[in-house]
Protein backbone atom coordinates (compact mmCIF):
# COMPACT_ATOMS: atom_id res chain seq x y z
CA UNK A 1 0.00 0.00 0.00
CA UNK A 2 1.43 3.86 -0.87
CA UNK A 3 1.92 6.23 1.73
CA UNK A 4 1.23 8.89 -0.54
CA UNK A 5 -2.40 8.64 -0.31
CA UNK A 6 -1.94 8.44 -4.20
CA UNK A 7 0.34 10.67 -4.53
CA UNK A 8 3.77 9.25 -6.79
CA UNK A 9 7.23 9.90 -6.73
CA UNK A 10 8.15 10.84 -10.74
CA UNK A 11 12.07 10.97 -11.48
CA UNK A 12 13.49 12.69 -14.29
CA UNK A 13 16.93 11.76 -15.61
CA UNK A 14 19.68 15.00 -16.83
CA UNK A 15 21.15 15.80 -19.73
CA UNK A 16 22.99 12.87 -21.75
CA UNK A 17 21.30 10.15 -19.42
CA UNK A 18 18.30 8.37 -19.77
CA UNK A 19 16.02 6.65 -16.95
CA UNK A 20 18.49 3.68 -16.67
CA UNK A 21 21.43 5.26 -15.82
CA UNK A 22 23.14 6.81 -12.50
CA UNK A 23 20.89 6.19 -9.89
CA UNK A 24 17.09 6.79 -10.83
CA UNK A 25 16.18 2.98 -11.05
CA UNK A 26 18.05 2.19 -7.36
CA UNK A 27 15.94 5.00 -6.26
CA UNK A 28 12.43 3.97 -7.41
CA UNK A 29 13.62 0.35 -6.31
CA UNK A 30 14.10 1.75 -2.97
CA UNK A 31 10.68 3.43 -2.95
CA UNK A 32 8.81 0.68 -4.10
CA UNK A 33 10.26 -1.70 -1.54
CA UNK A 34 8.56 1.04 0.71
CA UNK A 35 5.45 1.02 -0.67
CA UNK A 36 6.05 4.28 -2.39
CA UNK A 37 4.56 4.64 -5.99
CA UNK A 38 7.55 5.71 -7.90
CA UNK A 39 8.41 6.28 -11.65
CA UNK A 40 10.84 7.09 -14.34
CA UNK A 41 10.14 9.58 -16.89
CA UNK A 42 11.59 9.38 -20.16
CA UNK A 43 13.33 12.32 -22.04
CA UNK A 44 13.57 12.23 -25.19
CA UNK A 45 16.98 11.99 -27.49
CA UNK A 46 18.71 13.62 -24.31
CA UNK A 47 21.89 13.75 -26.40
CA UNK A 48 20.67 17.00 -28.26
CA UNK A 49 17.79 17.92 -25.67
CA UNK A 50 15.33 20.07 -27.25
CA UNK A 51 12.54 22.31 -24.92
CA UNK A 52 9.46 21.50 -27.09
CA UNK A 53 10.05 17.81 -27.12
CA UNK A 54 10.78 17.24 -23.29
CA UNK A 55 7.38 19.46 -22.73
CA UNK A 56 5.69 16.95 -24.41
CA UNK A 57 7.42 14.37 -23.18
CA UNK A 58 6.37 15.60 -19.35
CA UNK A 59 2.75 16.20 -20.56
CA UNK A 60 2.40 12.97 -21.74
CA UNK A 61 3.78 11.40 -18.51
CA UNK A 62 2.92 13.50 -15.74
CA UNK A 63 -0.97 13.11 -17.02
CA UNK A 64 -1.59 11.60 -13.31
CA UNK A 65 0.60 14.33 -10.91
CA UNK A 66 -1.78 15.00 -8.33
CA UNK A 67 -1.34 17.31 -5.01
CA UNK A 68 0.64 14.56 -2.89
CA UNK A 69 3.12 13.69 -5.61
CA UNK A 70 6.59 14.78 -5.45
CA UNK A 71 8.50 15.72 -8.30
CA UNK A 72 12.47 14.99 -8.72
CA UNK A 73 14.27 16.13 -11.29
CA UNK A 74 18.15 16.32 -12.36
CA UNK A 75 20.54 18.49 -14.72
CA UNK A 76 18.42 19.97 -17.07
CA UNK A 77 15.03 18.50 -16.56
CA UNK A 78 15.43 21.23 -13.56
CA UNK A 79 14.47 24.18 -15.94
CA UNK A 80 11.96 21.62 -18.15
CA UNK A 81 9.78 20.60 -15.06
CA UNK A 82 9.84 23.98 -13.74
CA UNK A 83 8.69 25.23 -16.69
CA UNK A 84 6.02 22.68 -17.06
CA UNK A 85 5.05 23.20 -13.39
CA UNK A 86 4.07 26.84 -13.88
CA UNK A 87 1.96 26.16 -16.52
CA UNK A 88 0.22 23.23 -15.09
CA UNK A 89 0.16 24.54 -11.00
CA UNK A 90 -2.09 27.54 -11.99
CA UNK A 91 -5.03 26.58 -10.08
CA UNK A 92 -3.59 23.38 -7.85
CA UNK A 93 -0.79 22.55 -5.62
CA UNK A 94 2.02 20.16 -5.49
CA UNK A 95 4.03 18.34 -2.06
CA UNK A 96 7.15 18.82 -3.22
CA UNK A 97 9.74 19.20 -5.95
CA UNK A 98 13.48 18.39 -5.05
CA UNK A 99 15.90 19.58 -7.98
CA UNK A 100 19.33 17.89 -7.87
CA UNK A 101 22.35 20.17 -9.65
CA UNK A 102 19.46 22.89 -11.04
CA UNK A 103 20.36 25.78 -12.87
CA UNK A 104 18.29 28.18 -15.29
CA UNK A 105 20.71 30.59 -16.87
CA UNK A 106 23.44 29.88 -19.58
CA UNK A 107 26.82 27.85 -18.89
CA UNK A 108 29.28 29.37 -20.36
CA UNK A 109 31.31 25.56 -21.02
CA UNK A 110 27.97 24.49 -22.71
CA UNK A 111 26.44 26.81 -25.28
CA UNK A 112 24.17 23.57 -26.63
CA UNK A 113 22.18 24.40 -24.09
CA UNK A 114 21.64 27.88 -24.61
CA UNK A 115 18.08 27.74 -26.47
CA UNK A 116 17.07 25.24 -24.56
CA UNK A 117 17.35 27.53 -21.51
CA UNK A 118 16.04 29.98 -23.66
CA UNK A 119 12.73 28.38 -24.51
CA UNK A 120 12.11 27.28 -20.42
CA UNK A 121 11.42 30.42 -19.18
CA UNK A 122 8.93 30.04 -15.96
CA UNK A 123 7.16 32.03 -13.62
CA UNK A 124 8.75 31.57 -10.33
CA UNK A 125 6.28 32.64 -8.10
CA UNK A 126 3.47 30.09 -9.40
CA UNK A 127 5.70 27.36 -8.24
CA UNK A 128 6.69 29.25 -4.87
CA UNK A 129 2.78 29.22 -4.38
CA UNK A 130 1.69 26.09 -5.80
CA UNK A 131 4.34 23.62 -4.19
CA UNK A 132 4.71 23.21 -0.39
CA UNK A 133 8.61 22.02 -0.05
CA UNK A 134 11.52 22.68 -2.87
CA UNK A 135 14.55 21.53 -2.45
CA UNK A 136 17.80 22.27 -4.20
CA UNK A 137 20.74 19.90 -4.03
CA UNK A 138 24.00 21.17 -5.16
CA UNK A 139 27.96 19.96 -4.77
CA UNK A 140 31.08 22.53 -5.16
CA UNK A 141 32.26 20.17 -7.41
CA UNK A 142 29.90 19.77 -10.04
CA UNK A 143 31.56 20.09 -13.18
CA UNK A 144 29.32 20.41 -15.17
CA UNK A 145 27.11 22.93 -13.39
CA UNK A 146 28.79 26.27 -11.51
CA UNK A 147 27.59 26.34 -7.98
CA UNK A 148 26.60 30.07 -8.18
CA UNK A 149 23.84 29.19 -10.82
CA UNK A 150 22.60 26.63 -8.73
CA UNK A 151 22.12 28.96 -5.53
CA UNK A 152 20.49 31.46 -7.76
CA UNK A 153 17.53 28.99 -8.90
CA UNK A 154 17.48 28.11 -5.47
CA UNK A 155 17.03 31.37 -4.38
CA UNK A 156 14.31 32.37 -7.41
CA UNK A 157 12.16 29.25 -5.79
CA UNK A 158 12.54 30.46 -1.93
CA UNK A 159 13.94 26.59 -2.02
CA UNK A 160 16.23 24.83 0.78
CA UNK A 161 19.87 24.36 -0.41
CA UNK A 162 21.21 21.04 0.59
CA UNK A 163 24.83 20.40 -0.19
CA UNK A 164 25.86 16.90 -1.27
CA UNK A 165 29.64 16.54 -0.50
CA UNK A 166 31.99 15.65 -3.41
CA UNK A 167 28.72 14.69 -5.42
CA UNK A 168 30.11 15.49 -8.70
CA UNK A 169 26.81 16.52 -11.30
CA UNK A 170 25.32 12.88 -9.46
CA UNK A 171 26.31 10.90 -12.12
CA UNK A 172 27.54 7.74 -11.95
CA UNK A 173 30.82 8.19 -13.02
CA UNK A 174 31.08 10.70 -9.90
CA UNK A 175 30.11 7.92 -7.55
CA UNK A 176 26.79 8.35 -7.58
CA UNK A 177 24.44 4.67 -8.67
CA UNK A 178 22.91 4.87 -5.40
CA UNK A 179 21.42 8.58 -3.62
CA UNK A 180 20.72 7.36 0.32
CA UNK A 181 20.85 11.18 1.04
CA UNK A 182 17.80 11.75 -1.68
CA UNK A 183 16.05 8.48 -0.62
CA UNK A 184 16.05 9.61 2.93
CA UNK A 185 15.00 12.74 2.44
CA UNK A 186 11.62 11.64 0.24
CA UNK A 187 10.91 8.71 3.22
CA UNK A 188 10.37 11.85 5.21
CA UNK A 189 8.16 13.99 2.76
CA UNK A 190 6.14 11.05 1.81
CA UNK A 191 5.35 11.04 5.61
CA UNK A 192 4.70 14.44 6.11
CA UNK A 193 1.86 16.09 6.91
CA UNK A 194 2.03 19.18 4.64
CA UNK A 195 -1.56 20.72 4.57
């Protein structure tokens, strides 16, 4: 039996990844074997992300996100849920969203992403409104991501920074197939009483 009172756990995979990889299927294993209703969401052709295919990618998979889910997203599905979230929070609420190495301005290493950013605009304070607990996870030595972008999406959401030491971008080749800190962290918000 869920302890979401229906609510789900929905993970979505970065940049260059896809929902196999680093350590999104040890953490819906771990949920599961909870009894938390977990799933991966697919992005497509991640390789070359564009902004109008992962929003329909999202729409077509988050069809069921109701107010107890909890959304958890890494890299650059950060800016694509966000964006999706403002849109579809208008007029209801969400638990919580935890965003793992987040950013929403250009990198200067990695102009691809540039229009992608570009076209993922979103309204801040709709998701500040609409959902109860964000949380921003960040590590000073993500290479791939500069920690002062980070802090600033953080700070646009009014969301709690939590730093993951020597985390790398939370890949696997930075250590990361498994995320106890991440699991542990949605045991408690699945539990929580946020109304």
């Amino acid at each position: 039996m869920s302890h979401n009172s229906n609510g789900k756990v929905f993970i979505l995979h970065c940049e260059n990844a896809n929902p196999e990889q680093h350590w999104y299927l040890w953490l819906e294993q771990q949920l599961e074997s909870e009894g938390i209703a977990a799933e991966r969401i697919f992005l497509a052709d991640s390789n070359h992300p564009e902004a109008e295919i992962w929003q329909t990618c999202l729409e077509t998979q988050l069809q069921d996100l109701t107010e107890p889910s909890i959304v958890v997203a890494h890299g650059l599905s950060c800016i694509a849920v966000a964006h999706f979230l403002a849109k579809r929070l208008q007029q209801t609420q969400l638990k919580a969203c935890l965003f793992i190495a987040a950013f929403n301005e250009p990198i200067p290493k990695f102009p691809e992403y540039d229009e992608f950013i570009k076209h993922s605009n979103f309204t801040s304070a709709v998701i500040r409104a609409n959902v109860k607990r964000r949380l921003v996870f960040f590590s000073t030595n993500d290479p791939i991501v500069p920690v002062p972008l980070t802090f600033k999406f953080s700070n646009l959401l009014n969301a709690q920074l939590i730093e993951a030491v020597q985390a790398g971008h939370f890949r696997t080749e930075d250590g990361y197939t498994m995320f106890p800190q991440l699991f542990q962290i949605l045991q408690t918000l699945v539990n929580a009483d946020l109304s």
